[in-house]
N, C-alpha and C. Protein backbone atom coordinates (compact mmCIF):
# COMPACT_ATOMS: atom_id res chain seq x y z
N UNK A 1 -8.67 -19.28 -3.99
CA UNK A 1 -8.29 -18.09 -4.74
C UNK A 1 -9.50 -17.16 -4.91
N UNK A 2 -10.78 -17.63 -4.66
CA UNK A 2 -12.03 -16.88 -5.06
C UNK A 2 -12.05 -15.69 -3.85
N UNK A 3 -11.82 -16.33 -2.95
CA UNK A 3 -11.98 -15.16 -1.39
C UNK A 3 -10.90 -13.95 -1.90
N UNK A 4 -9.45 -14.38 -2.24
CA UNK A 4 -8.41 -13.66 -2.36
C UNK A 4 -9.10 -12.98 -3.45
N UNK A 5 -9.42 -13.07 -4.85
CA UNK A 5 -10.00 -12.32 -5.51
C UNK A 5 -11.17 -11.16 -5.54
N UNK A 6 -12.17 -12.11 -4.57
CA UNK A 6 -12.98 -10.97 -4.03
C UNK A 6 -12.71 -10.02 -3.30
N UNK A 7 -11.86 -10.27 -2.22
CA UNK A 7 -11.38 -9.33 -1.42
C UNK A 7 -10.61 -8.04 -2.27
N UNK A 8 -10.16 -8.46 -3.21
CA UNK A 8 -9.08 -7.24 -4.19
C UNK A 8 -9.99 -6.30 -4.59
N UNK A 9 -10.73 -7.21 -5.08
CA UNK A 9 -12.15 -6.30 -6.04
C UNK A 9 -12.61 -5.10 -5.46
N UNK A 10 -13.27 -5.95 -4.04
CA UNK A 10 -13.47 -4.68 -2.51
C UNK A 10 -12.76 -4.30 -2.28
N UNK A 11 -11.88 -4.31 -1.97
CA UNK A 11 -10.53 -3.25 -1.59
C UNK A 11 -10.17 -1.88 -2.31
N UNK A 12 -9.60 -2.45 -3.40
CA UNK A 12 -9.13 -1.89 -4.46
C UNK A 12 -10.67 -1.09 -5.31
N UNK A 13 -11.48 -1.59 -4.91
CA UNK A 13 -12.65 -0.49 -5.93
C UNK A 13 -12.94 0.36 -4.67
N UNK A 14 -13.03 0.06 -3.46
CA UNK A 14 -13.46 1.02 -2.57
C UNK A 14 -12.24 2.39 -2.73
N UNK A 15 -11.16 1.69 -2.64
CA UNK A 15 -10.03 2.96 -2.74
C UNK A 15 -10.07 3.46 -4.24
N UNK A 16 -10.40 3.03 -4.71
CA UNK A 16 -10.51 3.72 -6.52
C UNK A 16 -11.57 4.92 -6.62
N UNK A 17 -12.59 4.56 -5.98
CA UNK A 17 -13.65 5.55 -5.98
C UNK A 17 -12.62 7.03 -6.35
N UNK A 18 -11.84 7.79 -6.05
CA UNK A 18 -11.69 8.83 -6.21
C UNK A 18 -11.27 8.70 -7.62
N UNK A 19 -10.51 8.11 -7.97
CA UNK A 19 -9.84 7.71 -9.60
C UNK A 19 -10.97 7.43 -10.73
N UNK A 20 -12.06 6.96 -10.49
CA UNK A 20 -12.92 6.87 -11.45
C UNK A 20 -14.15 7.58 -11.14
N UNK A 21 -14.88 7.99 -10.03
CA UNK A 21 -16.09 8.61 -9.50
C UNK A 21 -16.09 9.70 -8.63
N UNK A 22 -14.97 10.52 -8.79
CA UNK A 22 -14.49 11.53 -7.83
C UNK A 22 -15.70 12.73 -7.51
N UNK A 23 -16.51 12.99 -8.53
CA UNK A 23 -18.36 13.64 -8.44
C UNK A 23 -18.70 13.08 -7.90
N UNK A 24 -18.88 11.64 -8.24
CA UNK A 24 -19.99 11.08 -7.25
C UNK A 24 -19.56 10.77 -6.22
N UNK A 25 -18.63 10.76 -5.56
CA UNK A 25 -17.98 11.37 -4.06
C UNK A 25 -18.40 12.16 -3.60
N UNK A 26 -17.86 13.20 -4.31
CA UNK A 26 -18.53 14.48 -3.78
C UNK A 26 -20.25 14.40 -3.70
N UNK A 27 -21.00 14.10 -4.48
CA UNK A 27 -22.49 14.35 -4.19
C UNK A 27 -22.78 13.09 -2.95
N UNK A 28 -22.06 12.03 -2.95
CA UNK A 28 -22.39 11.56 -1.90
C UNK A 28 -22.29 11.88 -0.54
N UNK A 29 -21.24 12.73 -0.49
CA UNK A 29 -20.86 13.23 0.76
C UNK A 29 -21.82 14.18 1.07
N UNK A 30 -22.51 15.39 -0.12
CA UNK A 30 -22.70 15.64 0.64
C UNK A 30 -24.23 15.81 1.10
N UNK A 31 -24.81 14.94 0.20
CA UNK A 31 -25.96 14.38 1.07
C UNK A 31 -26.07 13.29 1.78
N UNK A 32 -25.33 11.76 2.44
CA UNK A 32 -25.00 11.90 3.34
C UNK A 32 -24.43 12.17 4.47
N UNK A 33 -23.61 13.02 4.00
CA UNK A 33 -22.20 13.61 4.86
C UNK A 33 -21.24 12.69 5.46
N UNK A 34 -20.45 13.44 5.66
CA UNK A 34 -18.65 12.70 5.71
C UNK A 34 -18.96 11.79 6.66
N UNK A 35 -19.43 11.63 7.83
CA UNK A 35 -18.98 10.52 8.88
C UNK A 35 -20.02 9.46 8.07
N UNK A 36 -20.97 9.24 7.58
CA UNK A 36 -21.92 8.29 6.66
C UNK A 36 -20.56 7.73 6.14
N UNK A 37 -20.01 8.77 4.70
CA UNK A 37 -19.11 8.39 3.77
C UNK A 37 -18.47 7.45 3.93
N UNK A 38 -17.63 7.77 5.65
CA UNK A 38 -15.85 7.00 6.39
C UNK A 38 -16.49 5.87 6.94
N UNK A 39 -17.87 5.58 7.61
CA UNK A 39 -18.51 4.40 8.12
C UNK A 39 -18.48 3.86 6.64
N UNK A 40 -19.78 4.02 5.76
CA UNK A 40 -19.50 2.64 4.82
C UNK A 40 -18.07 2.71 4.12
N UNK A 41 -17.53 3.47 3.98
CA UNK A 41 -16.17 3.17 2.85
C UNK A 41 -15.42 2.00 4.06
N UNK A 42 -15.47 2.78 5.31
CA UNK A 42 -14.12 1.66 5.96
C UNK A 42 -14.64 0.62 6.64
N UNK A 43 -16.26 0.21 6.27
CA UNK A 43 -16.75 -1.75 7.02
C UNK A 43 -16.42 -1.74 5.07
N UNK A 44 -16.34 -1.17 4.19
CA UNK A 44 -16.41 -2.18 2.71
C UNK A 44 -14.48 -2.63 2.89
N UNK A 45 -13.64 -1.57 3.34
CA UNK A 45 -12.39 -1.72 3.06
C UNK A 45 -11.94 -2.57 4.43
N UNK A 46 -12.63 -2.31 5.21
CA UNK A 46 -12.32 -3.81 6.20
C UNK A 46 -12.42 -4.85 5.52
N UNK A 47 -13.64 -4.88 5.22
CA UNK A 47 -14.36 -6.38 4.90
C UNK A 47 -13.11 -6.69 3.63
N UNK A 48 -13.21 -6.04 2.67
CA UNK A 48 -12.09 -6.57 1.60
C UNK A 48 -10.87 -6.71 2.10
N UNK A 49 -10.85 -6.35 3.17
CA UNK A 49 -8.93 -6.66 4.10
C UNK A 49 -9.06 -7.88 4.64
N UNK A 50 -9.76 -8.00 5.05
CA UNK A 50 -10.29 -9.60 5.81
C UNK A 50 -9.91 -10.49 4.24
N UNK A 51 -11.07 -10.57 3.44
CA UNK A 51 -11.24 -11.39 2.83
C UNK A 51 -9.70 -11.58 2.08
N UNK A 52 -8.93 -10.72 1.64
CA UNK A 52 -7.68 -10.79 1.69
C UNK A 52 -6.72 -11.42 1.94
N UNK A 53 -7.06 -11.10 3.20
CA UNK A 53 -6.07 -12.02 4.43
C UNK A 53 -6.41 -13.47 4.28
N UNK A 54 -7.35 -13.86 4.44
CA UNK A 54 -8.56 -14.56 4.37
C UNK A 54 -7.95 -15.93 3.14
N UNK A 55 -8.23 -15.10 1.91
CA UNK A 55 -8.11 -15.87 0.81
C UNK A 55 -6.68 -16.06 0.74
N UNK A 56 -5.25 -15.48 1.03
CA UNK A 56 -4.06 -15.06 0.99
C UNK A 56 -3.96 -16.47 1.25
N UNK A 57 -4.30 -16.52 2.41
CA UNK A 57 -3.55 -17.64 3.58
C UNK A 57 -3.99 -18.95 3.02
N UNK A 58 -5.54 -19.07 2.31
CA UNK A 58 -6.19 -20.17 1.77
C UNK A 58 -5.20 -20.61 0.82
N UNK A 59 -5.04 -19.52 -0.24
CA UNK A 59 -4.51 -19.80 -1.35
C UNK A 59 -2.67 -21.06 -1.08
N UNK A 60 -2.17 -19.80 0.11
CA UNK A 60 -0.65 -20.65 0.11
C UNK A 60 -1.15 -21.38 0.80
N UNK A 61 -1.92 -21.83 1.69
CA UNK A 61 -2.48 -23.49 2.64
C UNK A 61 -2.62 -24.66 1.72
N UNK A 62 -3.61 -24.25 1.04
CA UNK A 62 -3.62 -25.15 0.06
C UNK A 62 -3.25 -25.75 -1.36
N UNK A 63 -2.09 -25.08 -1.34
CA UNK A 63 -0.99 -25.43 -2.30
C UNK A 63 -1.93 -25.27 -3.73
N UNK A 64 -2.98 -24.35 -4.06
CA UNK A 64 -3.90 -23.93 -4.92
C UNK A 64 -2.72 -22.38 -5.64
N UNK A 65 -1.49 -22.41 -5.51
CA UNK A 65 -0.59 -21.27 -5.56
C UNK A 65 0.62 -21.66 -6.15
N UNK A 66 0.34 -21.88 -7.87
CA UNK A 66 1.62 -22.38 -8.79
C UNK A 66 2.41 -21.63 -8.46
N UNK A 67 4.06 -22.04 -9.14
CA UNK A 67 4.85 -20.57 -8.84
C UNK A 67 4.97 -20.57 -10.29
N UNK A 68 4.85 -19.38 -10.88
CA UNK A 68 4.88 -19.15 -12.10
C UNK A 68 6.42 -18.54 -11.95
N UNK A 69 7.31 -17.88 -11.48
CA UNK A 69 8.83 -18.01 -11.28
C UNK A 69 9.53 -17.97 -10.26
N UNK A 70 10.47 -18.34 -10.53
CA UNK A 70 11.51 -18.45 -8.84
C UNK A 70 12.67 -17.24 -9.02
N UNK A 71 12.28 -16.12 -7.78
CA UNK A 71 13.28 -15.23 -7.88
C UNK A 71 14.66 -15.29 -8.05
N UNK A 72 15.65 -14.78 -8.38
CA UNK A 72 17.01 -14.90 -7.89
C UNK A 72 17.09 -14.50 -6.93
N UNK A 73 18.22 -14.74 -6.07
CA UNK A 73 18.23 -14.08 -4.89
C UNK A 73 18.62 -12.56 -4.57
N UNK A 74 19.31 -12.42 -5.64
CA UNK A 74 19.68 -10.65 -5.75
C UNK A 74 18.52 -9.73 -5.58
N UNK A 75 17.44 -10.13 -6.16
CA UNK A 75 15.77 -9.83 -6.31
C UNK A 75 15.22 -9.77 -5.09
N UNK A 76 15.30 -10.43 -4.43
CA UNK A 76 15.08 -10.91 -2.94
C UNK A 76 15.98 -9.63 -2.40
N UNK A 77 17.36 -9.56 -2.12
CA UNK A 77 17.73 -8.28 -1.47
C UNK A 77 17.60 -6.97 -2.14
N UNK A 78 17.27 -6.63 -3.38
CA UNK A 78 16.55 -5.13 -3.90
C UNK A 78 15.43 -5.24 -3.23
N UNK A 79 14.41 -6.22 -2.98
CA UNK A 79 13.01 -5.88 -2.44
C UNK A 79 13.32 -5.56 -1.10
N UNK A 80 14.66 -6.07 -0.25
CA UNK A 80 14.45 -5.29 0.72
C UNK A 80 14.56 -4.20 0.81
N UNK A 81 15.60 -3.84 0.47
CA UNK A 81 16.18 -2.25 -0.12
C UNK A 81 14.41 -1.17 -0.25
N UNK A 82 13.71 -2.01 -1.44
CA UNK A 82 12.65 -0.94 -1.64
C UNK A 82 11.63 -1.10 -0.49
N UNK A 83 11.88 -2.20 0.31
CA UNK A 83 10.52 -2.06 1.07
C UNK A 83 10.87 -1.29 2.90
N UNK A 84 12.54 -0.68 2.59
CA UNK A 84 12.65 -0.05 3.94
C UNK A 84 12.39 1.13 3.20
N UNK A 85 12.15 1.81 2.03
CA UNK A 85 12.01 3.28 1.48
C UNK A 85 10.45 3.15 1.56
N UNK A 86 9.80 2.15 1.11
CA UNK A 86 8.61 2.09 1.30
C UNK A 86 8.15 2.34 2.92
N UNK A 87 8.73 1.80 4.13
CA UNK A 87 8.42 2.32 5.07
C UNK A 87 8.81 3.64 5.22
N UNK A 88 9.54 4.18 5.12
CA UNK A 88 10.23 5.87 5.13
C UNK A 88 8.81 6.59 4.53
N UNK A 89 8.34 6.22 3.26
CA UNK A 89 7.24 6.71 2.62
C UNK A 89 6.12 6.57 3.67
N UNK A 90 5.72 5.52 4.38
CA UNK A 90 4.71 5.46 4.94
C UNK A 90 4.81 6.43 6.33
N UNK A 91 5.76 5.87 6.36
CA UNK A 91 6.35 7.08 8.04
C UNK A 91 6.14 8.43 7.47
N UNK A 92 6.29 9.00 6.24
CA UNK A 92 6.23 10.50 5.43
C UNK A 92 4.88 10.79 6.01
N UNK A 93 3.83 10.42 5.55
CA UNK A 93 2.92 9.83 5.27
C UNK A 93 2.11 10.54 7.13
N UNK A 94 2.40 10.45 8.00
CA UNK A 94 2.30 10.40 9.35
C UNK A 94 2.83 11.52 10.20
N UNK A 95 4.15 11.67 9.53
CA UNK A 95 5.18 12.71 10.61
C UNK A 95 4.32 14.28 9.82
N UNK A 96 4.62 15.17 10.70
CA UNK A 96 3.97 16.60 10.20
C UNK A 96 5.33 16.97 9.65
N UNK A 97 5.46 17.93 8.53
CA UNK A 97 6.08 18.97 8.28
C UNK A 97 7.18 18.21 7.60
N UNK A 98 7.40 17.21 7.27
CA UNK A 98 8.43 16.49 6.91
C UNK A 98 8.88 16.75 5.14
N UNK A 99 10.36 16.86 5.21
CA UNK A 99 10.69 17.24 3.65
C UNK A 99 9.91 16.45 2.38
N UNK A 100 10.17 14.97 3.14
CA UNK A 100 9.92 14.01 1.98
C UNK A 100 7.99 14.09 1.44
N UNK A 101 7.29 14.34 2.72
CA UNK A 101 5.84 14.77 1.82
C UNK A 101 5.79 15.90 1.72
N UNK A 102 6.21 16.80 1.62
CA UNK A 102 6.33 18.16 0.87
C UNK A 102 6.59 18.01 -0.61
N UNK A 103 7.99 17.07 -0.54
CA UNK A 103 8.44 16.79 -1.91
C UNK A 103 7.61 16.05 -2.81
N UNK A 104 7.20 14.92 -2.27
CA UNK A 104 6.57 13.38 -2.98
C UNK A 104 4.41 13.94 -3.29
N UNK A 105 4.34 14.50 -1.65
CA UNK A 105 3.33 14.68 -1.92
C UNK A 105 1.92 13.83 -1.23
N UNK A 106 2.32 12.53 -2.19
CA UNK A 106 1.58 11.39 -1.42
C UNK A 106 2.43 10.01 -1.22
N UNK A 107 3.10 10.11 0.05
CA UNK A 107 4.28 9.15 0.06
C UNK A 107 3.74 8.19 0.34
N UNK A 108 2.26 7.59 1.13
CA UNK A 108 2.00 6.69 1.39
C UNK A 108 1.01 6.21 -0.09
N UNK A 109 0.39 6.52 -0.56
CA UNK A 109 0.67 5.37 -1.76
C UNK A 109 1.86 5.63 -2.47
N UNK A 110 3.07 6.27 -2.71
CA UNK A 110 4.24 6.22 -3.13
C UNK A 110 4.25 4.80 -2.25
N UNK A 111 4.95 4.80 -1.31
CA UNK A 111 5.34 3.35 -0.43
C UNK A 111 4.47 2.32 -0.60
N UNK A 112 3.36 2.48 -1.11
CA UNK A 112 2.57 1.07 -1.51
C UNK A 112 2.97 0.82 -2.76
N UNK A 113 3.31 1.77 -3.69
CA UNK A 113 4.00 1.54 -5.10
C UNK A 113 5.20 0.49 -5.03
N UNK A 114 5.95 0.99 -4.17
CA UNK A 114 7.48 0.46 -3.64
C UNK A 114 7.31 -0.76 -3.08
N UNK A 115 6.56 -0.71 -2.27
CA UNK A 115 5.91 -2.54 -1.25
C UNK A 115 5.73 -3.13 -2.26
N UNK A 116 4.50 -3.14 -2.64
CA UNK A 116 3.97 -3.80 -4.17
C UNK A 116 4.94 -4.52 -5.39
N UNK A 117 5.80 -3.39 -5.56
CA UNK A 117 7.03 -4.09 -6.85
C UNK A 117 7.67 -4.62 -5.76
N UNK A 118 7.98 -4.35 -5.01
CA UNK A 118 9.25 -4.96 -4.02
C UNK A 118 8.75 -6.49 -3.86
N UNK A 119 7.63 -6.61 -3.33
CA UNK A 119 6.90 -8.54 -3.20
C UNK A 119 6.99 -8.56 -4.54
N UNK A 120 6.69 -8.16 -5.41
CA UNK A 120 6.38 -8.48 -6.50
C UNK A 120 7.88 -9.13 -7.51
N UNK A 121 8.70 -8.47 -6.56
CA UNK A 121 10.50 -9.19 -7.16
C UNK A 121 10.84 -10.00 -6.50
N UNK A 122 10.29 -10.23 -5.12
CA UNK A 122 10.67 -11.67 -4.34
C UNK A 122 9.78 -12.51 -4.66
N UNK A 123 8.53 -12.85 -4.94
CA UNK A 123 7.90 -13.56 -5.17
C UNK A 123 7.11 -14.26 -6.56
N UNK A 124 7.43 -15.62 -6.34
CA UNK A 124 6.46 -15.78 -7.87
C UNK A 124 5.23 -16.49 -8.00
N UNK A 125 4.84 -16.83 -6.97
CA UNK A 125 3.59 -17.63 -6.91
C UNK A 125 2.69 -16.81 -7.47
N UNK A 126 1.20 -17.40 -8.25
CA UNK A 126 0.53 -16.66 -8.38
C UNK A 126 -0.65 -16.06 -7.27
N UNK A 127 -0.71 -16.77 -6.03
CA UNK A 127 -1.47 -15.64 -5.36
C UNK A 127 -0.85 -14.63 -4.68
N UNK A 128 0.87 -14.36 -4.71
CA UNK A 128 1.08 -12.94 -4.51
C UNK A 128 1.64 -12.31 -5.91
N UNK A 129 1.57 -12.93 -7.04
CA UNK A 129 1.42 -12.10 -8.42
C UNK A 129 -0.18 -10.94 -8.20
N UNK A 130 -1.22 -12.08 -7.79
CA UNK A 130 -2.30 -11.41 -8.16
C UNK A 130 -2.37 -10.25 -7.31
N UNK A 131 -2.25 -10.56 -5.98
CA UNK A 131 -2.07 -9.76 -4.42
C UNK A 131 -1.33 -8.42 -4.65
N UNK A 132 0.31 -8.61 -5.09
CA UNK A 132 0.85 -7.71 -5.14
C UNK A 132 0.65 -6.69 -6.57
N UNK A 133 0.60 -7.50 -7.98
CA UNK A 133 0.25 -6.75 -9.33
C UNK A 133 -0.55 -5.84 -8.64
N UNK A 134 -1.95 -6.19 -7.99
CA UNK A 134 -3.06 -5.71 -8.18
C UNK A 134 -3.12 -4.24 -7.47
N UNK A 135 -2.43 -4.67 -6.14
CA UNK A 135 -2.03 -3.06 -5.15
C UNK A 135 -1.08 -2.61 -5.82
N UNK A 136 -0.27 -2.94 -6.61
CA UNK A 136 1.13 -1.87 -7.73
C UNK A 136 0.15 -1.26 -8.79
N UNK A 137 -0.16 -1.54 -9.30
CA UNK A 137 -1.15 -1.35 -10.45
C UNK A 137 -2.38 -0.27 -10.00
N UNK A 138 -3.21 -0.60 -8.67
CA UNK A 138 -3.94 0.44 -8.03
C UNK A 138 -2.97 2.07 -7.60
N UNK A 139 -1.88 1.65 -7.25
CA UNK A 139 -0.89 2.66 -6.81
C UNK A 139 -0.45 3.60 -7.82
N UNK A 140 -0.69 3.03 -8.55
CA UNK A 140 0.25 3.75 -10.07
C UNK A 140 -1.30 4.58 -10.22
N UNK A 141 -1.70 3.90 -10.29
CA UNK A 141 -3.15 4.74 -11.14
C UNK A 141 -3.68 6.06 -9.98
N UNK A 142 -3.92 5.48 -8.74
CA UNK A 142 -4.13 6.41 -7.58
C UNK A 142 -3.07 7.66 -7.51
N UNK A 143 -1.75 7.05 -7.76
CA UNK A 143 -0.77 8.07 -7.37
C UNK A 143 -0.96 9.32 -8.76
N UNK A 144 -0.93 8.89 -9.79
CA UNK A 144 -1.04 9.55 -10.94
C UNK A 144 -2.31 10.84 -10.70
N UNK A 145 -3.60 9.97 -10.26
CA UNK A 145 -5.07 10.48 -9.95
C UNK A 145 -4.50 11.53 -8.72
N UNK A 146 -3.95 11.33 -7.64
CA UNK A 146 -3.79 12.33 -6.55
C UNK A 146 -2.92 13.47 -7.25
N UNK A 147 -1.95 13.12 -7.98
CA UNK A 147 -1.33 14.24 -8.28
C UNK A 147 -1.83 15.43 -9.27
N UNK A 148 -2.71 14.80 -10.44
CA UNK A 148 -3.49 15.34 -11.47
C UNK A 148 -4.35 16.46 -10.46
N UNK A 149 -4.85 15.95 -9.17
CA UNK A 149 -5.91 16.82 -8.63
C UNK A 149 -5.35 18.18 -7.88
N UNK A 150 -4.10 17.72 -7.71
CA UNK A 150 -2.74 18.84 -7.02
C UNK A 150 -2.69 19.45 -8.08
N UNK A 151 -2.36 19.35 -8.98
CA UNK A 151 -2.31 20.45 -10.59
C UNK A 151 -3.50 21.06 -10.45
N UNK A 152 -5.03 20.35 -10.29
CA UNK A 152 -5.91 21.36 -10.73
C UNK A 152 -6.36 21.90 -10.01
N UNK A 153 -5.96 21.95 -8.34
CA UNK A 153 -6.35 22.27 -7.38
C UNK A 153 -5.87 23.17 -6.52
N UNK A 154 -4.14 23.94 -7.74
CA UNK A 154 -3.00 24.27 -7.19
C UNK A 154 -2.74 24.38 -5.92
N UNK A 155 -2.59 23.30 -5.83
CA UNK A 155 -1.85 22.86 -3.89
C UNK A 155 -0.33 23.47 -3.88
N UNK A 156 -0.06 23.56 -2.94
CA UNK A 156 1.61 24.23 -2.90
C UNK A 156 1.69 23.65 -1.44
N UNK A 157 2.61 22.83 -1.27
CA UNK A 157 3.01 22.62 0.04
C UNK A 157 4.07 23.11 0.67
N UNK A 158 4.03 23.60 2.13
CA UNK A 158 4.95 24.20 2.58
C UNK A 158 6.98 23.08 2.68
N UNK A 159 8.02 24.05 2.81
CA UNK A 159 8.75 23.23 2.50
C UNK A 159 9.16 22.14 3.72
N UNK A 160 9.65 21.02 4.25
CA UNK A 160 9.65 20.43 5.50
C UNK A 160 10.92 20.86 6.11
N UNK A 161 10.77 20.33 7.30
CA UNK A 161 11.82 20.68 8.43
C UNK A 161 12.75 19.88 8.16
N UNK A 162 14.05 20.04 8.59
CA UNK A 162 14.98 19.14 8.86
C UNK A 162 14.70 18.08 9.94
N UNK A 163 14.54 18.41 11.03
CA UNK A 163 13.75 17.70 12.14
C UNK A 163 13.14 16.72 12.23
N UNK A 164 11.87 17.05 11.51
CA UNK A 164 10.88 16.15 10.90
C UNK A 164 11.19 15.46 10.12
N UNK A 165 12.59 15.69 8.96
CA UNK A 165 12.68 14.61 8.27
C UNK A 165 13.30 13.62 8.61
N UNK A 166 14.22 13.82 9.72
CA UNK A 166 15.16 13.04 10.24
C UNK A 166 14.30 12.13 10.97
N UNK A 167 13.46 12.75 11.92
CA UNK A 167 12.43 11.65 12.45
C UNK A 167 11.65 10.63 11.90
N UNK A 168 11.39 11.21 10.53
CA UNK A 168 10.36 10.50 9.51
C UNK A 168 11.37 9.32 9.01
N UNK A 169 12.58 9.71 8.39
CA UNK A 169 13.15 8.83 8.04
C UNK A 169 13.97 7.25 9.25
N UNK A 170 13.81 8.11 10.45
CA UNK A 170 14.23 6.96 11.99
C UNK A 170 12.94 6.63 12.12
N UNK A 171 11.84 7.12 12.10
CA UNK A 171 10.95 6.41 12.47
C UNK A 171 10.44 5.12 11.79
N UNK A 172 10.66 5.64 10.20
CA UNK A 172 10.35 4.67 8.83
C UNK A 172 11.22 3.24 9.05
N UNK A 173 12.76 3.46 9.08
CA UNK A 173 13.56 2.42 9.51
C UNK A 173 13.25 1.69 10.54
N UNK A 174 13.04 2.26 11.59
CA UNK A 174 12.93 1.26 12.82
C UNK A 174 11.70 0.45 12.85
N UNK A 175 10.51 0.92 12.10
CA UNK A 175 9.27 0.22 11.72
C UNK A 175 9.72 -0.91 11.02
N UNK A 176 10.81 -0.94 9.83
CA UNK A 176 11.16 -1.53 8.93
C UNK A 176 11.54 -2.96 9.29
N UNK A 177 12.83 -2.17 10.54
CA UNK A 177 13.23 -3.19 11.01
C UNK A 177 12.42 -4.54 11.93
N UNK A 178 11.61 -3.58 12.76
CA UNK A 178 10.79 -4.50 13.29
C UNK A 178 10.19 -5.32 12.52
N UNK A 179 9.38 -5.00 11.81
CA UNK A 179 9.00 -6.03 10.63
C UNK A 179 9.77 -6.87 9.74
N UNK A 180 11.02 -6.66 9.40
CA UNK A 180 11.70 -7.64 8.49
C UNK A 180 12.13 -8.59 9.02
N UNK A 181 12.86 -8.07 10.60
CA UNK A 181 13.61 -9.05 11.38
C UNK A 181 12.57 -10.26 12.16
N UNK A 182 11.35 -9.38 12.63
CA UNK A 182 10.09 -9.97 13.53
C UNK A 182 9.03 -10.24 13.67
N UNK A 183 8.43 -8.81 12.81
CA UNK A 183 6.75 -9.36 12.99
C UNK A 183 6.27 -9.99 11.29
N UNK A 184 7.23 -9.78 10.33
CA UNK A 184 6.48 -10.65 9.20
C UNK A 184 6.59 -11.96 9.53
N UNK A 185 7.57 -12.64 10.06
CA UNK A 185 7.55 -14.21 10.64
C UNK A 185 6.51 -14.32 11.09
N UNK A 186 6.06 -13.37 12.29
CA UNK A 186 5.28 -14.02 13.28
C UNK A 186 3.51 -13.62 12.58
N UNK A 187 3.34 -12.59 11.42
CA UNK A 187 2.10 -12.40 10.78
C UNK A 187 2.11 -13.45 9.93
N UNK A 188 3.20 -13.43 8.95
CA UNK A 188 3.06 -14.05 7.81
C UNK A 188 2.96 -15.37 7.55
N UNK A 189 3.80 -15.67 8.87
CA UNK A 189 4.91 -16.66 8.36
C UNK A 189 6.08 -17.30 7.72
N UNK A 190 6.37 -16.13 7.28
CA UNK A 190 7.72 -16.07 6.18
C UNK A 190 8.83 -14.60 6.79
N UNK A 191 10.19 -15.55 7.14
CA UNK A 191 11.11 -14.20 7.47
C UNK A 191 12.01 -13.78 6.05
N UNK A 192 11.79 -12.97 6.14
CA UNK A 192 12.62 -12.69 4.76
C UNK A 192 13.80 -12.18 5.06
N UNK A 193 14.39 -11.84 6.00
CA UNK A 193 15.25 -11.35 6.53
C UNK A 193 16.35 -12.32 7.87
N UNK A 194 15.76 -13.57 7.94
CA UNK A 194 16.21 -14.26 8.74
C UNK A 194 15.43 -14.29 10.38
């Protein structure tokens, strides 16, 4: 559980930086400047993805992973429900011109909001309590922080295409699907979907 913990810490504080140190961002950037910035921010947010993964897998290997509750199964099919909107969000997130990030804004941590509670209703063990709380909990706070800076920064986004949304939203699904039906088995180890 120590790897899985450390890894959160790194993760989750590297992506926080804007939520609590958003100056000292800025002065870092710009005396070392942006490509400095994206090199160390993304070997710290690797490295905490690893250790992640890392500790994740330790934790359920070694049966070091009480279950503090056992879902119902109804719980189990709402999380799917939120975690194909959560891909739609992430697909937002990617596609240009699309209604839904015009509307939302920042759909991809929106969709980590949605991922996050969504494991967080199928699962009760505590190393994806800690795993998932911890990215729901970063999301809420990030999403809140991105939007506060849209108020003071008066952003206005243009409105999206029909086009684009339709794509965003086929593209989001079919990601979805691949993953529920195929590749979480074959990453995770666990099909949640059969």
């Amino acid at each position: 559980m120590t790897l899985l913990l450390l890894g959160l810490a790194l993760f989750i504080g590297v992506h926080s930086v804007r939520i609590v140190a958003d100056d000292w961002r800025a002065r870092v950037i710009a005396a070392r400047g942006p490509g400095a910035w994206k090199a160390g921010y993304s070997l710290l947010a690797v490295a905490g993805f690893v250790l992640i993964c890392v500790g994740f897998g330790q934790a359920r290997a070694s049966g070091a992973n009480p279950v503090l509750w056992v879902p119902p199964t109804g719980l189990r099919h709402a999380a799917a429900l939120l975690t194909l909107l959560a891909f739609i969000l992430l697909a937002a997130a990617k596609v240009p011109g699309n209604g839904i990030r015009a509307r939302v804004g920042h759909p991809q941590v929106l969709g980590v909001k949605l991922w996050a509670g969504a494991h967080l209703l199928a699962n009760g063990g505590l190393a994806q309590v800690l795993l998932f709380g911890s990215l729901l909990a970063w999301a809420v706070l990030d999403f809140r922080a991105s939007r506060q800076r849209d108020r003071a920064e008066g952003v206005v986004r243009a409105p999206g295409r029909a086009g684009a949304t339709v794509l965003t939203v086929g593209a989001g699904t079919a990601a979805w699907a691949t993953f529920a039906f195929w590749a979480h088995g074959v990453l995770i180890g666990v099909r949640p979907l059969g």
